[in-house]
C-alpha atoms as a PDB file:
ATOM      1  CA  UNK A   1       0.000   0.000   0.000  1.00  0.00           C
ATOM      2  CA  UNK A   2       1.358   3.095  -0.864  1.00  0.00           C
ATOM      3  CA  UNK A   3       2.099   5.460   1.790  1.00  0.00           C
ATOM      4  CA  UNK A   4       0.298   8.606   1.563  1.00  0.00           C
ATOM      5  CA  UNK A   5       2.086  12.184   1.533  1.00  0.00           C
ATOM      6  CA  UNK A   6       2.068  13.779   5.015  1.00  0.00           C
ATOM      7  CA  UNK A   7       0.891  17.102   4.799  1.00  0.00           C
ATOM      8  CA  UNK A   8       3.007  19.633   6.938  1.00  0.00           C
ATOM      9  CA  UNK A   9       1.327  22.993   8.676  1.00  0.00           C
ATOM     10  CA  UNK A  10       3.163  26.152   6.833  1.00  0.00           C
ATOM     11  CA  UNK A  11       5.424  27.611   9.907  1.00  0.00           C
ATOM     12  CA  UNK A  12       4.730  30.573  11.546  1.00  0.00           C
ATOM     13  CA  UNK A  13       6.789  33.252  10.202  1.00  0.00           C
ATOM     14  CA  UNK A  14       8.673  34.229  13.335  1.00  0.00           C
ATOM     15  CA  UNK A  15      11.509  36.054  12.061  1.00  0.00           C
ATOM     16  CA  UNK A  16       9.075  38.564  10.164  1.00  0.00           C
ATOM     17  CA  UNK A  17       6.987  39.039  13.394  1.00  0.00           C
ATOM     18  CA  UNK A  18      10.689  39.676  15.178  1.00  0.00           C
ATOM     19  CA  UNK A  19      11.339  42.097  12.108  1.00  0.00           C
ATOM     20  CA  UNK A  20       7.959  44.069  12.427  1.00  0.00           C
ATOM     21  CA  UNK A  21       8.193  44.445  16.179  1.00  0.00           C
ATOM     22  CA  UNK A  22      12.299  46.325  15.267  1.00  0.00           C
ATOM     23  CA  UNK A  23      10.140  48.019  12.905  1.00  0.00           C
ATOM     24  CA  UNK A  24       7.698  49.231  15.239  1.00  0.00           C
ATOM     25  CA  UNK A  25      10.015  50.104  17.646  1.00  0.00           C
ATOM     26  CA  UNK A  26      12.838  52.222  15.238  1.00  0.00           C
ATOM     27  CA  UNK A  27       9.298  53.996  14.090  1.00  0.00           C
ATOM     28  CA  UNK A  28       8.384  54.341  17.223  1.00  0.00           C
ATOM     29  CA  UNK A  29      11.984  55.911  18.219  1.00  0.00           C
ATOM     30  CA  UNK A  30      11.545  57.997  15.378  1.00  0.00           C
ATOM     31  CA  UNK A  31       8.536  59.656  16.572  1.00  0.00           C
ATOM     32  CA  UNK A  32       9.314  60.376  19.648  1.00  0.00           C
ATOM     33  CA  UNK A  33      13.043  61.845  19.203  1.00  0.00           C
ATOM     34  CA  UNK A  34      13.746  64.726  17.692  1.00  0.00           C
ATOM     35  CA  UNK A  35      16.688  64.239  17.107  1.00  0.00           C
ATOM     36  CA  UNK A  36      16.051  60.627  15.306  1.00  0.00           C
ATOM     37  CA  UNK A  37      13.025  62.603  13.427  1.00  0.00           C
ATOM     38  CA  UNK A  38      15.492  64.995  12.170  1.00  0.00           C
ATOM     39  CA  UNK A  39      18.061  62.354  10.430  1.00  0.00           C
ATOM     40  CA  UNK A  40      14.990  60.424   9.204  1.00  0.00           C
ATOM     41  CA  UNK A  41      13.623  63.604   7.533  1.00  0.00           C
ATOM     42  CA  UNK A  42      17.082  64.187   6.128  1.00  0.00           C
ATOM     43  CA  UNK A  43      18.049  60.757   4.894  1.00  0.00           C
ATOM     44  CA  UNK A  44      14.657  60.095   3.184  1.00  0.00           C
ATOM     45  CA  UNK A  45      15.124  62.904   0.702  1.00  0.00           C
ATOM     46  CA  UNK A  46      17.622  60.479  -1.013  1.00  0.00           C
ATOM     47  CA  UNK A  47      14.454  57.910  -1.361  1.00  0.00           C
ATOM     48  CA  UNK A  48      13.611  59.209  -4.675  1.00  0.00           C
ATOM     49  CA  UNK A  49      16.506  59.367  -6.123  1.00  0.00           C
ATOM     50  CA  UNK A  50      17.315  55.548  -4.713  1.00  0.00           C
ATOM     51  CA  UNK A  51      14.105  54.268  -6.357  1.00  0.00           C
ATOM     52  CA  UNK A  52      14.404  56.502  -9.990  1.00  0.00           C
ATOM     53  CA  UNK A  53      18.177  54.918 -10.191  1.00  0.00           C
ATOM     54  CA  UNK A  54      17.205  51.320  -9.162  1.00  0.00           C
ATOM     55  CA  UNK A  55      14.185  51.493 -11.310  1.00  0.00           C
ATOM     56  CA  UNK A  56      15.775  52.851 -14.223  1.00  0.00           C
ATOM     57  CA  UNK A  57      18.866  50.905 -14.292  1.00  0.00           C
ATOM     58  CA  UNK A  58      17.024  47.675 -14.342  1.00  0.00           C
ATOM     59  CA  UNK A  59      14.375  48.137 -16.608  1.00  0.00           C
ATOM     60  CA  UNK A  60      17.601  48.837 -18.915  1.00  0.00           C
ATOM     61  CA  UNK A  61      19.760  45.338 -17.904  1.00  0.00           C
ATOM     62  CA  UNK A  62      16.847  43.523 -18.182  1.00  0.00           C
ATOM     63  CA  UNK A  63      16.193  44.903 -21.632  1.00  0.00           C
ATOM     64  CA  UNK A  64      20.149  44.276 -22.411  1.00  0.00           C
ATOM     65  CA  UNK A  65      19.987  40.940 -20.702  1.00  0.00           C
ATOM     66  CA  UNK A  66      16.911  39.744 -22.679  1.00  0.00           C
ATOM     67  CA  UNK A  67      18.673  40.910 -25.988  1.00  0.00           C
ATOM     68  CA  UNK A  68      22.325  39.025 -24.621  1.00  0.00           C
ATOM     69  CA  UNK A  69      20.332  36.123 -23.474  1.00  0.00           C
ATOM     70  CA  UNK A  70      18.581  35.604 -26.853  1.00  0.00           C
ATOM     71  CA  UNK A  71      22.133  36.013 -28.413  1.00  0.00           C
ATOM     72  CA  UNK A  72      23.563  33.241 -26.529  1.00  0.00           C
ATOM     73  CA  UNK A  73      20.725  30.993 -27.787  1.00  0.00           C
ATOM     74  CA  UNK A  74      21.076  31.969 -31.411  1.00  0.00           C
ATOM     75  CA  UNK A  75      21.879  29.306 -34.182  1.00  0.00           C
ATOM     76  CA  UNK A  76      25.143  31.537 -34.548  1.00  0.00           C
ATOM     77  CA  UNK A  77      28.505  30.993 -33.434  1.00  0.00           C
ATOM     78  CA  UNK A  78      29.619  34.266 -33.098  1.00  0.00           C
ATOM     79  CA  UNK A  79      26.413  35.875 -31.668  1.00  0.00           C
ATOM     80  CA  UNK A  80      26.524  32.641 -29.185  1.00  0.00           C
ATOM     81  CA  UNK A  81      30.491  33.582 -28.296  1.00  0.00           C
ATOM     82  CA  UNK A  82      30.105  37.380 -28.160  1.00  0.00           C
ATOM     83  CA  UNK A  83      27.206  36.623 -25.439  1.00  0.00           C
ATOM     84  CA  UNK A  84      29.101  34.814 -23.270  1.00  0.00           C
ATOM     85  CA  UNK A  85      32.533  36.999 -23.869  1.00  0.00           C
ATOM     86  CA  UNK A  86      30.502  39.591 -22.711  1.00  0.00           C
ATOM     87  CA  UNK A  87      28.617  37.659 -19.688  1.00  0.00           C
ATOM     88  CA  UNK A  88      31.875  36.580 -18.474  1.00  0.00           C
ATOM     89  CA  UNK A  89      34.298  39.474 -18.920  1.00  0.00           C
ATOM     90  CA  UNK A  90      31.263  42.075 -16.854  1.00  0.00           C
ATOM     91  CA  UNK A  91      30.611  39.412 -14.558  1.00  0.00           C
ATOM     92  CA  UNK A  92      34.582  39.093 -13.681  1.00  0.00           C
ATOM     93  CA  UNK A  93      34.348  43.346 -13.039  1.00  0.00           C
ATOM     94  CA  UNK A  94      33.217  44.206  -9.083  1.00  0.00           C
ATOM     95  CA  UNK A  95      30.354  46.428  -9.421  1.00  0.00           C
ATOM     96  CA  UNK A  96      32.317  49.227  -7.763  1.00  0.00           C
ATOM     97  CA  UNK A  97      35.208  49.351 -10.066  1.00  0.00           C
ATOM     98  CA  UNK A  98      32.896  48.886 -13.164  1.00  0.00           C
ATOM     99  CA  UNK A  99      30.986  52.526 -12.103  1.00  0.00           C
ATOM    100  CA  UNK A 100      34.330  54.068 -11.756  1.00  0.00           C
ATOM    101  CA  UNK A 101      35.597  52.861 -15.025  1.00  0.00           C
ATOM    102  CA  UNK A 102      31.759  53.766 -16.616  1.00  0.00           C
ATOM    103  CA  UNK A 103      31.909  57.082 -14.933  1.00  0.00           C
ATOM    104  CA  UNK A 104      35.673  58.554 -15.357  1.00  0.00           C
ATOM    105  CA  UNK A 105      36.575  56.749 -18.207  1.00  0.00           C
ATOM    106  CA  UNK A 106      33.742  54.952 -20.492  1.00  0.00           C
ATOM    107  CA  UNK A 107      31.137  58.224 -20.295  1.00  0.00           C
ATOM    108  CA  UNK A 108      34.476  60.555 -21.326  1.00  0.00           C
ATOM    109  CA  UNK A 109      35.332  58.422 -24.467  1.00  0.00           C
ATOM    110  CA  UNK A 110      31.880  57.869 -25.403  1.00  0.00           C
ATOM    111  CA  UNK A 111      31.164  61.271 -25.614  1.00  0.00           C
ATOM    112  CA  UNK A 112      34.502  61.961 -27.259  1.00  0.00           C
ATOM    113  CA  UNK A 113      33.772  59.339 -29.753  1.00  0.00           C
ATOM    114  CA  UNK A 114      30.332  60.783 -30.572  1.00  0.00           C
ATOM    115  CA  UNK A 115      31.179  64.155 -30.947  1.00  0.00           C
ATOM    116  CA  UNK A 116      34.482  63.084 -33.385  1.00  0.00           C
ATOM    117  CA  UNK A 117      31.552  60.821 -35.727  1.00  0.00           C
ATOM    118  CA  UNK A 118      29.117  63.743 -35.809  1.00  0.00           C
ATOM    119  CA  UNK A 119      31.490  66.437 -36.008  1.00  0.00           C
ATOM    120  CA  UNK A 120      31.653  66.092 -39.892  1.00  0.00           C
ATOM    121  CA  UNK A 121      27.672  65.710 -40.740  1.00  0.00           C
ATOM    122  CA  UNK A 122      27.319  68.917 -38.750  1.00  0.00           C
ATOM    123  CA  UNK A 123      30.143  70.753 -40.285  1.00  0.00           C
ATOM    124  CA  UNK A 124      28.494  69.408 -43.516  1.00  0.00           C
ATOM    125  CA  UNK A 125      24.703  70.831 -42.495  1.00  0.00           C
ATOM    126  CA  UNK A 126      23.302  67.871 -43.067  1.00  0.00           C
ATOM    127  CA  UNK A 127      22.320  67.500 -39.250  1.00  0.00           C
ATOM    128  CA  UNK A 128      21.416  69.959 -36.683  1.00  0.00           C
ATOM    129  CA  UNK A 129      23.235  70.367 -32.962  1.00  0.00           C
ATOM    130  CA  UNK A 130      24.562  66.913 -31.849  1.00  0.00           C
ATOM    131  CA  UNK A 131      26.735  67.567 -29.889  1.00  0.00           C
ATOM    132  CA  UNK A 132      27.547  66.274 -25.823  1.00  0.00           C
ATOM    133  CA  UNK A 133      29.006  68.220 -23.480  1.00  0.00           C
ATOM    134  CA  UNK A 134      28.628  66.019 -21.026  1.00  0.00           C
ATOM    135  CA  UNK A 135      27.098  63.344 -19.303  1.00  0.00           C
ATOM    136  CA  UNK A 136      25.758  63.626 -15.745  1.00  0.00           C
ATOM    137  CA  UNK A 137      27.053  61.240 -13.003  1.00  0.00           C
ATOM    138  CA  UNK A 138      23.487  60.308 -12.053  1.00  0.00           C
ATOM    139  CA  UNK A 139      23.067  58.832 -15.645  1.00  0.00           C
ATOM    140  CA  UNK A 140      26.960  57.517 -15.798  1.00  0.00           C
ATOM    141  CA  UNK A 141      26.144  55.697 -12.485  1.00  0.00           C
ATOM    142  CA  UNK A 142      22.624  54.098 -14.040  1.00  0.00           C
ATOM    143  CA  UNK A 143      24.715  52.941 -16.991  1.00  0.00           C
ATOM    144  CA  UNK A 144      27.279  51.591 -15.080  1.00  0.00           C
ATOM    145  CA  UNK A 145      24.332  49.710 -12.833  1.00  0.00           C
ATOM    146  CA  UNK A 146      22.608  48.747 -16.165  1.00  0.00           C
ATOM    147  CA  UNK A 147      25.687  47.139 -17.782  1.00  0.00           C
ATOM    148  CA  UNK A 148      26.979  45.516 -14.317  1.00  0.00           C
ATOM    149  CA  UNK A 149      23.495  43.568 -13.988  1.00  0.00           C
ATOM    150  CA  UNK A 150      22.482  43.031 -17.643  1.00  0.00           C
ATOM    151  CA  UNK A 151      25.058  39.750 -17.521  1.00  0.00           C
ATOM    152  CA  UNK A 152      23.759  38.583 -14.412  1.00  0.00           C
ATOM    153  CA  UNK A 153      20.129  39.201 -15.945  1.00  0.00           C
ATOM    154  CA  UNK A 154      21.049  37.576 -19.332  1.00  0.00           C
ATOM    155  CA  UNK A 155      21.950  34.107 -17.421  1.00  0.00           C
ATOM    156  CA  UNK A 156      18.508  34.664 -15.758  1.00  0.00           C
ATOM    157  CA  UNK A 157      16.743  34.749 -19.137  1.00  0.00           C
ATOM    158  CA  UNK A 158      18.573  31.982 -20.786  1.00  0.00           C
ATOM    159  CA  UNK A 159      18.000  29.491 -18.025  1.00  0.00           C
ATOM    160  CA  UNK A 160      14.006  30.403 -18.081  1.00  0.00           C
ATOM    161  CA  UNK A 161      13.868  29.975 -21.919  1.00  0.00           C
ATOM    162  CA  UNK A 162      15.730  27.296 -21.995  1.00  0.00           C
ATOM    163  CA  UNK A 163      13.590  25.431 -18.890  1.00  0.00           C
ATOM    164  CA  UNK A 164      10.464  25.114 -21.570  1.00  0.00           C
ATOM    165  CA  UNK A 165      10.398  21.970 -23.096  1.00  0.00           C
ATOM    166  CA  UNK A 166      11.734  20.954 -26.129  1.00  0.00           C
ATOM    167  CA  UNK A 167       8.716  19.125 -27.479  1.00  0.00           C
ATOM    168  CA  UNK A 168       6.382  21.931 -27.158  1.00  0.00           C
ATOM    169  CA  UNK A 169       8.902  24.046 -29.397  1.00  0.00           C
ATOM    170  CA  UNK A 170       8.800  21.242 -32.029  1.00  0.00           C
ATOM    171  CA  UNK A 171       4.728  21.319 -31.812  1.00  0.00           C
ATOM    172  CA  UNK A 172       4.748  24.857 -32.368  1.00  0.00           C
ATOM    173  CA  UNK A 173       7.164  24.389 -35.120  1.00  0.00           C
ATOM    174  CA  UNK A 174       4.832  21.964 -36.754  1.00  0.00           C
ATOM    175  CA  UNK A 175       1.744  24.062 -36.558  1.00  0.00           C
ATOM    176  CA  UNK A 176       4.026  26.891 -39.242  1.00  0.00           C
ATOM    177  CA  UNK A 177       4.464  29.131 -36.530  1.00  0.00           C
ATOM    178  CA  UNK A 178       7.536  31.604 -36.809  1.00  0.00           C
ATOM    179  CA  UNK A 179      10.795  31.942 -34.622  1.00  0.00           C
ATOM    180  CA  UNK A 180       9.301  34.919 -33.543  1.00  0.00           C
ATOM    181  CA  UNK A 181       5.962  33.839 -32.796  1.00  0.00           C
ATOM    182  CA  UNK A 182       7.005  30.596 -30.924  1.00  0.00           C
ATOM    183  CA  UNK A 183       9.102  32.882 -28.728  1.00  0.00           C
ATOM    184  CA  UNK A 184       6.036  35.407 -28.089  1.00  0.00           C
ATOM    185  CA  UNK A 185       3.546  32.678 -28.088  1.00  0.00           C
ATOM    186  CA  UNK A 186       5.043  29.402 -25.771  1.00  0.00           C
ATOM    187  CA  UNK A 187       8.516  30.204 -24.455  1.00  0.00           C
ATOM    188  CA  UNK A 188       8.054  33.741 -22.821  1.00  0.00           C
ATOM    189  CA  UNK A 189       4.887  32.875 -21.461  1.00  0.00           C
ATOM    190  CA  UNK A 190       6.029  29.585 -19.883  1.00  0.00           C
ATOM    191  CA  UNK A 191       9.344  30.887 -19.377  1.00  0.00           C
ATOM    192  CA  UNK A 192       8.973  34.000 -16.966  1.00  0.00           C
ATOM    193  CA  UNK A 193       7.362  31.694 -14.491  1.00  0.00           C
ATOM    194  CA  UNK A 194      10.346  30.342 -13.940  1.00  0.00           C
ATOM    195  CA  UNK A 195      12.507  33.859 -14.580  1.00  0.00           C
ATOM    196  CA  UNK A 196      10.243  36.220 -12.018  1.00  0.00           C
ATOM    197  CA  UNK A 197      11.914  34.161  -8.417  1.00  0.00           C
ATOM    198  CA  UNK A 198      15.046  35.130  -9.936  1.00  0.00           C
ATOM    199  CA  UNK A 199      14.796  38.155 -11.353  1.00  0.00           C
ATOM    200  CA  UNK A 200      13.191  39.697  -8.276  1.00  0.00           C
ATOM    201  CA  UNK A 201      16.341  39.226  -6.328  1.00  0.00           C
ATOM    202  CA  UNK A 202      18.290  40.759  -8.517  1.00  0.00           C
ATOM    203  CA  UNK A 203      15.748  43.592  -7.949  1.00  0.00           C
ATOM    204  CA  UNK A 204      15.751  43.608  -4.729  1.00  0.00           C
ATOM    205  CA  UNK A 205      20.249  42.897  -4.680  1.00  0.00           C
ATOM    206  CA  UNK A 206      20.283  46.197  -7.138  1.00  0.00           C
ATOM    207  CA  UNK A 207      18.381  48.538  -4.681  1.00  0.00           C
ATOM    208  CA  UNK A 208      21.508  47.532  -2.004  1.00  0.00           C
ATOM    209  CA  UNK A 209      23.650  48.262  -5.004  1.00  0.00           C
ATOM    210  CA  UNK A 210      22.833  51.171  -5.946  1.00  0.00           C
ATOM    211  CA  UNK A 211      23.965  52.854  -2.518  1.00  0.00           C
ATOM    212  CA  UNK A 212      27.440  52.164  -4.379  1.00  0.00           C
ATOM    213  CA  UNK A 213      26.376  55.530  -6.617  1.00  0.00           C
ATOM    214  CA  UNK A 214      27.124  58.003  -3.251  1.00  0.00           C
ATOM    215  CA  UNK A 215      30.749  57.407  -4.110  1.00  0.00           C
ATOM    216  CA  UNK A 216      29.716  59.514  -7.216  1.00  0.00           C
ATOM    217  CA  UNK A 217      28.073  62.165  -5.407  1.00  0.00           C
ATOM    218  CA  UNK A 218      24.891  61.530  -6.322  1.00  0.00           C
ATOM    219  CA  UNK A 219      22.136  62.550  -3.889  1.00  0.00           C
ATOM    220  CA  UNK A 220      21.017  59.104  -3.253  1.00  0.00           C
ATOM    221  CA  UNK A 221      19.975  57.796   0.483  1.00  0.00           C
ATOM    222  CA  UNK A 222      23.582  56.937   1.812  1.00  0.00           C
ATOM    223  CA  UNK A 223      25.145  60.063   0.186  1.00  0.00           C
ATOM    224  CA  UNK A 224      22.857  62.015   1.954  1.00  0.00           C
ATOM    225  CA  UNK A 225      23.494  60.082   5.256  1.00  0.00           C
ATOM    226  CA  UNK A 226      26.957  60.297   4.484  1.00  0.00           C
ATOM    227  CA  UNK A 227      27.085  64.154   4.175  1.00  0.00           C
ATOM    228  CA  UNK A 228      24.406  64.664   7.154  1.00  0.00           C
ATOM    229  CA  UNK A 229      27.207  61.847   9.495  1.00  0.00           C
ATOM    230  CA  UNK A 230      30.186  64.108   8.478  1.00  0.00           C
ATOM    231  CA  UNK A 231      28.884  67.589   9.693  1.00  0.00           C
ATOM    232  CA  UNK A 232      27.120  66.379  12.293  1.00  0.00           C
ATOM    233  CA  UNK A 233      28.970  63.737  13.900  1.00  0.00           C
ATOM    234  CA  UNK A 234      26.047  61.943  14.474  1.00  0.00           C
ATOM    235  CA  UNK A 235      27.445  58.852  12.998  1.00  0.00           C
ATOM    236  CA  UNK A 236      25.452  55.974  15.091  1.00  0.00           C
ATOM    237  CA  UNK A 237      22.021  58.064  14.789  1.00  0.00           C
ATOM    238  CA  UNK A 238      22.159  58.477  10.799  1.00  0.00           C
ATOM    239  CA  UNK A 239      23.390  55.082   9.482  1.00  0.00           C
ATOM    240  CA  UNK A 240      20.982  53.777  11.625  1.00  0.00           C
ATOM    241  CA  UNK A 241      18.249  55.622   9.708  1.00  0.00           C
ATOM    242  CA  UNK A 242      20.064  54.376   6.546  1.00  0.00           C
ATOM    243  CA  UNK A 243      20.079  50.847   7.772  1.00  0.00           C
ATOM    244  CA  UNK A 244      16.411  51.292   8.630  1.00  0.00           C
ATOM    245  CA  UNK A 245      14.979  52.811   5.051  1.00  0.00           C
ATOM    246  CA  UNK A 246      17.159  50.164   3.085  1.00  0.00           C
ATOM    247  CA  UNK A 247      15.623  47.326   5.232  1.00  0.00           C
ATOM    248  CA  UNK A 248      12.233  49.065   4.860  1.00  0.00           C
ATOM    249  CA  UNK A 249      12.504  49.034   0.998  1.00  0.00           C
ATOM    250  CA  UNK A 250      14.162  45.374   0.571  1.00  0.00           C
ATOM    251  CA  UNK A 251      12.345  43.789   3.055  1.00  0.00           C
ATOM    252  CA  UNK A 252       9.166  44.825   1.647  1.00  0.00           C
ATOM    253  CA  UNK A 253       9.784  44.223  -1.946  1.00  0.00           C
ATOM    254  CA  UNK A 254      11.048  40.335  -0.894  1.00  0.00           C
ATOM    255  CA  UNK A 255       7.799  39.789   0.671  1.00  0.00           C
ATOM    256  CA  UNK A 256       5.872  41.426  -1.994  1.00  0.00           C
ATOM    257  CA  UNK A 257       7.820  39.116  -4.684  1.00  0.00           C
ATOM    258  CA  UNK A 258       7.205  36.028  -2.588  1.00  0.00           C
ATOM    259  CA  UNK A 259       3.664  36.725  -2.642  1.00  0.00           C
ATOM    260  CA  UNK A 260       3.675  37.484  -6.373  1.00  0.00           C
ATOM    261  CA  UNK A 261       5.764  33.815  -7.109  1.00  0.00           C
ATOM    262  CA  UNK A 262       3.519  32.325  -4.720  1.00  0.00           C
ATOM    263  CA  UNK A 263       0.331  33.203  -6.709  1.00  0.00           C
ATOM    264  CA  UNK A 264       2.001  32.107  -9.825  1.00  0.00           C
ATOM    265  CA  UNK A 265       2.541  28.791  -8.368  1.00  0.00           C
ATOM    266  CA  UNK A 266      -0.711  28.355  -7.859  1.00  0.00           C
ATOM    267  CA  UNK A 267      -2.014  29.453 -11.106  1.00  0.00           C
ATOM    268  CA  UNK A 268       0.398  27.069 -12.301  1.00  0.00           C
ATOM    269  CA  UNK A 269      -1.200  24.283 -10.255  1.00  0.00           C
ATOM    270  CA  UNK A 270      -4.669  24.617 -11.569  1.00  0.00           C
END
C-alpha cells in the first residue's frame, strides 16, 4: 500500500513578526526623538533618487539581458560567443570598479567618440546640434548599474527559456508558426514563471547596489546620510536611519515578490 504524503502545517513566520516588532520600535523611536526625526527627515530625501536609479537601471539590464540572453541561444557561433565573452568578462568586473571605469573613463570616451563621428555631418549641415558636453554622473552611475546587472540578468533569461520543453517548441514548429511567434507565443509565457523568483532578487540585490552611486556624489539615500554623518557627527544616529529605510525598501519588496511567485505557483497548479 502506498504510503500517503504527510501534509506539513506552513510555519509561523517568526523572524518577520521579530522584524515588524524592530520596525515598530525604530518607528516608534523615530517619533518620539527629535533628534532621530530629524536624520529620518534628512536621509529620506535620497528615497527618490534611490528608487528613480534602481528602477531605471534595471528596466535597462533587463532589456540588455533579454537581448544578450537571446544572443547566446542563437543558431550563430559568433552571436553565441560574443554573449558569453561579454557575460563573463562584466561578470569578472566588481560592481564598484565597473561605475568608476563607466563614470571617469567609459562616459568621457563615449562622448569623445560621438562628438568626433558627428562632427563632420554637422560641419556638412546635413544634421542639426549633436553635440555632448557632457554626461551627468546620475546617468553615468545608471549605466554603469545597467551594464553591471544586464550579464547577471542575461543568465537569468537563458536558463528560463531554456527550462520550456523541447517538445512543445517542435509542436509549435509543426503548426508553421515563426521563430518569432514561438518565442512570443510558448517560451516567454512559460518561461517568466520560472525567470520572475530570480529576477526579483536581482531587484531587490540592485536597490543595495545602488547605494554604491554616493561614491559619485549623487544625492542618493547613503550620500545624503553620508554628508548629514560628516557635519554632524552623528554617525550611530544616521546610518541607523540608513540601515532602517534600506531594510524598509528590501524587506518589503522580498515579501511582496514572494507573494507574487507564490500566486504564480498556484495558477500554475490549476
Amino acid at each position: 500500500m502506498a504510503a500517503t504524503p504527510s501534509t506539513t502545517k506552513p510555519e509561523f513566520p517568526w523572524w518577520l513578526a521579530a522584524a515588524l516588532a524592530l520596525a515598530l520600535a525604530a518607528a516608534f523611536a523615530i517619533a518620539s526623538s527629535d533628534l532621530y526625526a530629524e536624520v529620518f527627515a534628512t536621509v529620506a530625501k535620497g528615497i527618490g533618487i534611490t528608487v528613480f536609479v534602481t528602477a531605471v537601471a534595471f528596466a535597462l539590464a533587463s532589456v540588455l539581458g533579454l537581448g544578450i540572453a537571446l544572443m547566446a541561444l542563437s543558431q550563430s557561433q559568433w552571436l553565441r560567443q560574443i554573449a558569453r565573452f561579454y557575460v563573463e568578462i562584466i561578470r569578472g568586473v566588481p560592481i564598484l570598479v565597473l561605475l568608476f571605469w563607466i563614470a571617469f573613463a567609459g562616459a568621457p570616451a563615449f562622448v569623445a567618440a560621438w562628438n568626433a563621428l558627428t562632427a563632420p555631418l554637422q560641419s556638412a549641415g546635413l544634421v542639426g546640434e549633436l553635440l555632448v558636453r557632457d554626461v551627468s554622473l546620475l546617468w553615468r552611475a545608471i549605466m554603469a548599474l545597467t551594464i553591471g546587472y544586464s550579464a547577471f540578468i542575461s543568465e537569468v533569461f537563458r536558463a528560463g527559456i531554456q527550462s520550456v520543453e523541447r517538445g512543445q517548441i517542435e509542436a509549435a514548429k509543426a503548426l508553421g508558426l515563426s521563430r518569432a511567434q514561438r518565442f512570443r507565443l510558448i517560451v516567454f509565457p512559460q518561461a517568466i514563471r520560472m525567470i520572475l523568483p530570480p529576477l526579483g532578487n536581482d531587484f531587490v540585490a540592485m536597490v543595495k547596489d545602488s547605494s554604491l552611486v554616493s561614491v559619485l556624489g549623487v544625492a542618493d539615500i547613503t550620500q545624503i546620510g553620508k554628508v548629514y554623518a560628516a557635519g554632524s557627527f552623528r554617525f550611530f544616529e544616521t546610518y541607523s536611519i540608513v540601515a532602517y529605510i534600506y531594510l524598509i525598501l528590501t524587506v518589503g519588496l522580498s515579501l511582496a515578490l514572494r507573494a507574487l511567485e507564490q500566486r504564480l505557483r498556484r495558477q500554475h497548479q490549476e
